[in-house]
N, C-alpha and C. Protein backbone atom coordinates (compact mmCIF):
# COMPACT_ATOMS: atom_id res chain seq x y z
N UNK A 1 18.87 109.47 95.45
CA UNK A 1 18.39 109.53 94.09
C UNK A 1 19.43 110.14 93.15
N UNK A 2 20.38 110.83 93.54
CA UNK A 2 21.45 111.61 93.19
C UNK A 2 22.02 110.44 92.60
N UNK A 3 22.58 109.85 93.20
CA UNK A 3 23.55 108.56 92.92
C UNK A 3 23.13 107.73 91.38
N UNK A 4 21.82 107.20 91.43
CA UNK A 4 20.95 106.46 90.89
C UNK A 4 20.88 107.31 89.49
N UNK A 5 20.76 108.70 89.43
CA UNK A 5 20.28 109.62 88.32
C UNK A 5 21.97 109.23 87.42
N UNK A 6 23.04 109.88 88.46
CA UNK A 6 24.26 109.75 87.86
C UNK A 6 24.87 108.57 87.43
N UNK A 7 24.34 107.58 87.74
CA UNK A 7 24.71 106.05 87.61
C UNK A 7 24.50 105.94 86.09
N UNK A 8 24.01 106.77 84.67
CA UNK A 8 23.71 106.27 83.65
C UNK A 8 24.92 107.23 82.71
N UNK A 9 25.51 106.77 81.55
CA UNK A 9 26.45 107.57 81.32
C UNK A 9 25.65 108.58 80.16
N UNK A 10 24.34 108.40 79.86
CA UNK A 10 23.42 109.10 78.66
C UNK A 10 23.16 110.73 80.02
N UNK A 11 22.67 110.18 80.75
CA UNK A 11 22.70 111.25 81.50
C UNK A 11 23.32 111.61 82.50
N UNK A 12 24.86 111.39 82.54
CA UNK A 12 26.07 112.33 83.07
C UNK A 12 26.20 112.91 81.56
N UNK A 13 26.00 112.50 80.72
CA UNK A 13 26.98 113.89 79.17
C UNK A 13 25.51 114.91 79.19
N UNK A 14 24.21 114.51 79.42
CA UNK A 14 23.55 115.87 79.22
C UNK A 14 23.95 116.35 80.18
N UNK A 15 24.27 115.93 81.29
CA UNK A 15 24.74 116.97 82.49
C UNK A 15 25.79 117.79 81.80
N UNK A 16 26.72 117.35 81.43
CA UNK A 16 28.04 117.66 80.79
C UNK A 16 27.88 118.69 80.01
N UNK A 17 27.07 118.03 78.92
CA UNK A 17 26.75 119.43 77.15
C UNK A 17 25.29 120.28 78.78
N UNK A 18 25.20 120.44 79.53
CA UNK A 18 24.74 121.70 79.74
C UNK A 18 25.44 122.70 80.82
N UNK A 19 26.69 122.30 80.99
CA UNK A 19 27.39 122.75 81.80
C UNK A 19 28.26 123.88 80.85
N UNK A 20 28.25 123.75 79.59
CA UNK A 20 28.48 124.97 78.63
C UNK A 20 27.37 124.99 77.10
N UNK A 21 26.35 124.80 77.77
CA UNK A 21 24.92 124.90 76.40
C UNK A 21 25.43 125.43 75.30
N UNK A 22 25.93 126.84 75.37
CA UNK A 22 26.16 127.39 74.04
C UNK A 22 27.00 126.56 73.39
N UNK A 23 28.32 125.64 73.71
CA UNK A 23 29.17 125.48 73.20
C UNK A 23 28.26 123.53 72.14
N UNK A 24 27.05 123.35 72.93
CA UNK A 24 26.63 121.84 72.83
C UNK A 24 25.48 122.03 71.97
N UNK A 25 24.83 123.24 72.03
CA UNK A 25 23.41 123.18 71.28
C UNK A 25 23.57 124.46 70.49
N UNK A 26 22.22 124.54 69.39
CA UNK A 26 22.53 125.51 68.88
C UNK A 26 21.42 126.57 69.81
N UNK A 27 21.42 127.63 69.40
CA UNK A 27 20.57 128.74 70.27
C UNK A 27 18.93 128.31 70.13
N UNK A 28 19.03 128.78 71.07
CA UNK A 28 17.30 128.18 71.46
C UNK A 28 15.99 129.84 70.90
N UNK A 29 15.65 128.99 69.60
CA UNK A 29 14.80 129.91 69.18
C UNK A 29 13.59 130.17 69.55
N UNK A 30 12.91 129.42 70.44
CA UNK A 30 11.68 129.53 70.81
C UNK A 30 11.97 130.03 72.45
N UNK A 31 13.00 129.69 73.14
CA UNK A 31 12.94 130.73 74.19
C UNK A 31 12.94 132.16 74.62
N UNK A 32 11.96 132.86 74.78
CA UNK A 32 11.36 134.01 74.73
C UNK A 32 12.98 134.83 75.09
N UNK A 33 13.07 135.93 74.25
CA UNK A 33 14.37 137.06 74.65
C UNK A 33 14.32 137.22 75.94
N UNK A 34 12.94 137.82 76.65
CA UNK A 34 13.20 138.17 77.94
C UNK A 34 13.14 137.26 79.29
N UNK A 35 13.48 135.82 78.50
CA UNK A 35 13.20 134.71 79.83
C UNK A 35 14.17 134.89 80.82
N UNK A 36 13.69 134.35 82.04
CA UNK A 36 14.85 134.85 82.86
C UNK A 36 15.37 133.08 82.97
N UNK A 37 15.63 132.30 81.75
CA UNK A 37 16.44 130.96 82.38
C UNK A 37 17.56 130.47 81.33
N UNK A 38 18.70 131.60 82.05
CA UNK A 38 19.37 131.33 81.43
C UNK A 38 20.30 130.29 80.93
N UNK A 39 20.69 129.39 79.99
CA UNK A 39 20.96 128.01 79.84
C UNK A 39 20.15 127.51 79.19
N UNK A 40 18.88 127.53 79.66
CA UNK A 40 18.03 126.48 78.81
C UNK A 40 17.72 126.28 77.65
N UNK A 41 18.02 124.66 77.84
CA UNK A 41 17.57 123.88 76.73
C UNK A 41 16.50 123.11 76.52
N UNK A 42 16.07 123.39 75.45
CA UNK A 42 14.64 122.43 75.13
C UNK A 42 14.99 120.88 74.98
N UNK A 43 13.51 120.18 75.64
CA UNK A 43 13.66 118.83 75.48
C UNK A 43 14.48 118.09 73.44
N UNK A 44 13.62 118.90 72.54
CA UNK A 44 13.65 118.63 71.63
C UNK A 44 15.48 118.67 70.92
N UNK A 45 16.21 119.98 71.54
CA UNK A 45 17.46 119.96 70.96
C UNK A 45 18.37 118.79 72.02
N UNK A 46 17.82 118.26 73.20
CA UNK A 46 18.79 117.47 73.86
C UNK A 46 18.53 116.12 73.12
N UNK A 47 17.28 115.76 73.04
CA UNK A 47 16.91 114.60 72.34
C UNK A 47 17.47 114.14 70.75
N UNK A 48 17.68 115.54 70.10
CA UNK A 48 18.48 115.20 69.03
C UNK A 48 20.39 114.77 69.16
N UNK A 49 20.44 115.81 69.93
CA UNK A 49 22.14 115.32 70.19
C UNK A 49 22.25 114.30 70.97
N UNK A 50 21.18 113.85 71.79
CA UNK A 50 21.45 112.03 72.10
C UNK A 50 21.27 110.93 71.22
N UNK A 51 20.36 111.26 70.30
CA UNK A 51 20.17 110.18 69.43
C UNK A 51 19.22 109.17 70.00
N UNK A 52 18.52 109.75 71.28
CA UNK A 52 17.80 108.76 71.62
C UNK A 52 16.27 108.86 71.58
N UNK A 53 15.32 108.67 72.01
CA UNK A 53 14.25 108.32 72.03
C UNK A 53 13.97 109.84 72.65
N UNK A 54 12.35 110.16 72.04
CA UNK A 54 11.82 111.19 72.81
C UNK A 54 11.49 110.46 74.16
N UNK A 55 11.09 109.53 74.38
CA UNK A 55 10.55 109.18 75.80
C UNK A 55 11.95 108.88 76.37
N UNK A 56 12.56 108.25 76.44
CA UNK A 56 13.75 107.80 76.77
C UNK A 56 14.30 108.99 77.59
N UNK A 57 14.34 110.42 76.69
CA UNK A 57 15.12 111.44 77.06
C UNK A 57 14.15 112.24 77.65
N UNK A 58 13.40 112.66 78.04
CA UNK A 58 12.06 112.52 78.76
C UNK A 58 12.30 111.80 80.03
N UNK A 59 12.68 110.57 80.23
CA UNK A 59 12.69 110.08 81.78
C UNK A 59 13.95 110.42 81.88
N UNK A 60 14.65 110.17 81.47
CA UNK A 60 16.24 111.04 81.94
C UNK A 60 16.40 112.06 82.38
N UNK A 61 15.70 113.07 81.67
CA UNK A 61 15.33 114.42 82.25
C UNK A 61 14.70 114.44 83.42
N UNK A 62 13.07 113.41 83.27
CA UNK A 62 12.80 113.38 84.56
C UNK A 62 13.27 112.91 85.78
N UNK A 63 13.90 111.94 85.36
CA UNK A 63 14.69 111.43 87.04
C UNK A 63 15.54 112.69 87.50
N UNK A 64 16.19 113.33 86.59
CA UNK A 64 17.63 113.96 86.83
C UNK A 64 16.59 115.22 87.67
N UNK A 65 15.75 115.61 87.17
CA UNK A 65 14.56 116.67 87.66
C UNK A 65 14.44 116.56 88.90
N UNK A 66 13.94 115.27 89.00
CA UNK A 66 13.41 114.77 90.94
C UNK A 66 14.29 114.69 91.71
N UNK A 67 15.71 114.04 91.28
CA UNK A 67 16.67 113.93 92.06
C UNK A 67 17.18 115.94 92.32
N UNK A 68 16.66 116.43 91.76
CA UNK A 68 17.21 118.49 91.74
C UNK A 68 18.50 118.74 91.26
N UNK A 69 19.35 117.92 90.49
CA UNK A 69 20.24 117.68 89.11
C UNK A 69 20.08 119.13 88.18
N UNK A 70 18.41 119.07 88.29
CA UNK A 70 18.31 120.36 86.57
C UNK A 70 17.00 120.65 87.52
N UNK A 71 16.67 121.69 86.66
CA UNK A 71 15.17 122.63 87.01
C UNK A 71 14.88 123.15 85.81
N UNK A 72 13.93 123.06 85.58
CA UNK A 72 12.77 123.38 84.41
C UNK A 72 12.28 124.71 84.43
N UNK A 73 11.80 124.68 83.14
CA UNK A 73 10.70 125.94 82.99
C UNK A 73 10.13 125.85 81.57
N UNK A 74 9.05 125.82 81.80
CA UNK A 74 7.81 125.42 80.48
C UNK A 74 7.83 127.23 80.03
N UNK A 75 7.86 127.26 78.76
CA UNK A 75 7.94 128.37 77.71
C UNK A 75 6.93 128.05 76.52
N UNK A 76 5.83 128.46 76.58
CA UNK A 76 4.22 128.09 75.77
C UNK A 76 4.37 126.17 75.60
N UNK A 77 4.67 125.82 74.34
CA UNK A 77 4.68 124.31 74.40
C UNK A 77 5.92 123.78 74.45
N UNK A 78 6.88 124.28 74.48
CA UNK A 78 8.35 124.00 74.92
C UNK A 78 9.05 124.17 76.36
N UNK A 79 9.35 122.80 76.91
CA UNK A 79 9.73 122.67 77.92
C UNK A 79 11.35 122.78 77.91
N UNK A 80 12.05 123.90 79.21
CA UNK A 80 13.56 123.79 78.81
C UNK A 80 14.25 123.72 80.27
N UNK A 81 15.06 122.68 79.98
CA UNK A 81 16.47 122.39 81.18
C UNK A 81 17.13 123.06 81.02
N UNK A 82 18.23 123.35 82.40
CA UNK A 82 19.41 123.77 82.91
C UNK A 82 19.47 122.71 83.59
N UNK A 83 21.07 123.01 84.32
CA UNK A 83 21.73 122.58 85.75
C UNK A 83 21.27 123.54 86.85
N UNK A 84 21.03 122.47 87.82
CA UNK A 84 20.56 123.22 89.02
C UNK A 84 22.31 123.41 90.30
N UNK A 85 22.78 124.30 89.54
CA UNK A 85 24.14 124.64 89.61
C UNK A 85 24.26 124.42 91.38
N UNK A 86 23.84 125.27 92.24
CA UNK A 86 23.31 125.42 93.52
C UNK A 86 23.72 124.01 94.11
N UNK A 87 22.87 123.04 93.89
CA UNK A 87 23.02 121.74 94.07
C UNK A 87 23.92 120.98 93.65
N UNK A 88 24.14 120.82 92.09
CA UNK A 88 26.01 120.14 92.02
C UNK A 88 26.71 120.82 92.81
N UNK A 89 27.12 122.04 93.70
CA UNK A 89 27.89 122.86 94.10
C UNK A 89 27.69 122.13 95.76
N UNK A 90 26.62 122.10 96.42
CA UNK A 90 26.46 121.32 97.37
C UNK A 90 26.79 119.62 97.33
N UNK A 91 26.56 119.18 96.33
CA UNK A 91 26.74 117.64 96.29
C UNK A 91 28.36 117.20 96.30
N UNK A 92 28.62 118.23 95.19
CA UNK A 92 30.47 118.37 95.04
C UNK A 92 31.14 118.46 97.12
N UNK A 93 30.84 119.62 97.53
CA UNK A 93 31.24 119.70 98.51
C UNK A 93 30.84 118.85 99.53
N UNK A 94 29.78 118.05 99.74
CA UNK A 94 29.45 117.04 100.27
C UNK A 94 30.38 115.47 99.85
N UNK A 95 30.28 115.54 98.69
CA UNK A 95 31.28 114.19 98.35
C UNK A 95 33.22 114.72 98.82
N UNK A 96 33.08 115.67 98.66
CA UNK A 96 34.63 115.85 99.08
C UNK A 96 34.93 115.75 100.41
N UNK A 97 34.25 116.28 101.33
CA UNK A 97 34.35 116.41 102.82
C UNK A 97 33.54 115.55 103.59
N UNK A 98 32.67 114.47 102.60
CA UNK A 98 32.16 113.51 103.78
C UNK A 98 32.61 111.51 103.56
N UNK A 99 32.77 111.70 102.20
CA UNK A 99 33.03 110.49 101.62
C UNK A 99 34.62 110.37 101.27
């Protein structure tokens, strides 16, 4: 599913703009001061810097979700991504030493 998620180039650049958030979005005002997730971005600021569709960016998110790409965390009615760092870090070292 890894493969399949990365196969789209809309979602390798959100991978990308969240691999340095601060530098891609502006600060996330509705994420509570004391959250513990750090990175995250709301659906709503990724959807604007794609230019694409709320649903659109919504299944992008979600595939990239299932495949374990990013991990979530719902904050009252705002839902916010990261990279699920852990895992590119395993996948990286898997593509280098097996493929």
């Amino acid at each position: 599913m890894i493969f399949k998620a990365l196969s789209n180039e809309s979602r390798r650049q959100i991978l990308e703009w969240l691999k340095h958030p601060e530098q891609h979005f502006d600060p996330q005002i509705y994420l509570p001061k004391d959250a513990d997730f750090k990175g995250g971005i709301c659906v709503g600021s990724i959807q604007t810097k794609t230019g694409l569709t709320q649903s659109v960016v919504s299944s992008y998110l979600s595939m990239m979700l299932q495949a374990g790409l990013l991990e979530s965390r719902r904050y009252g009615q705002w839902t916010y991504y990261r990279r699920n760092e852990q895992l590119l870090r395993e996948f990286t070292e898997y593509m280098r030493n097996e493929l």
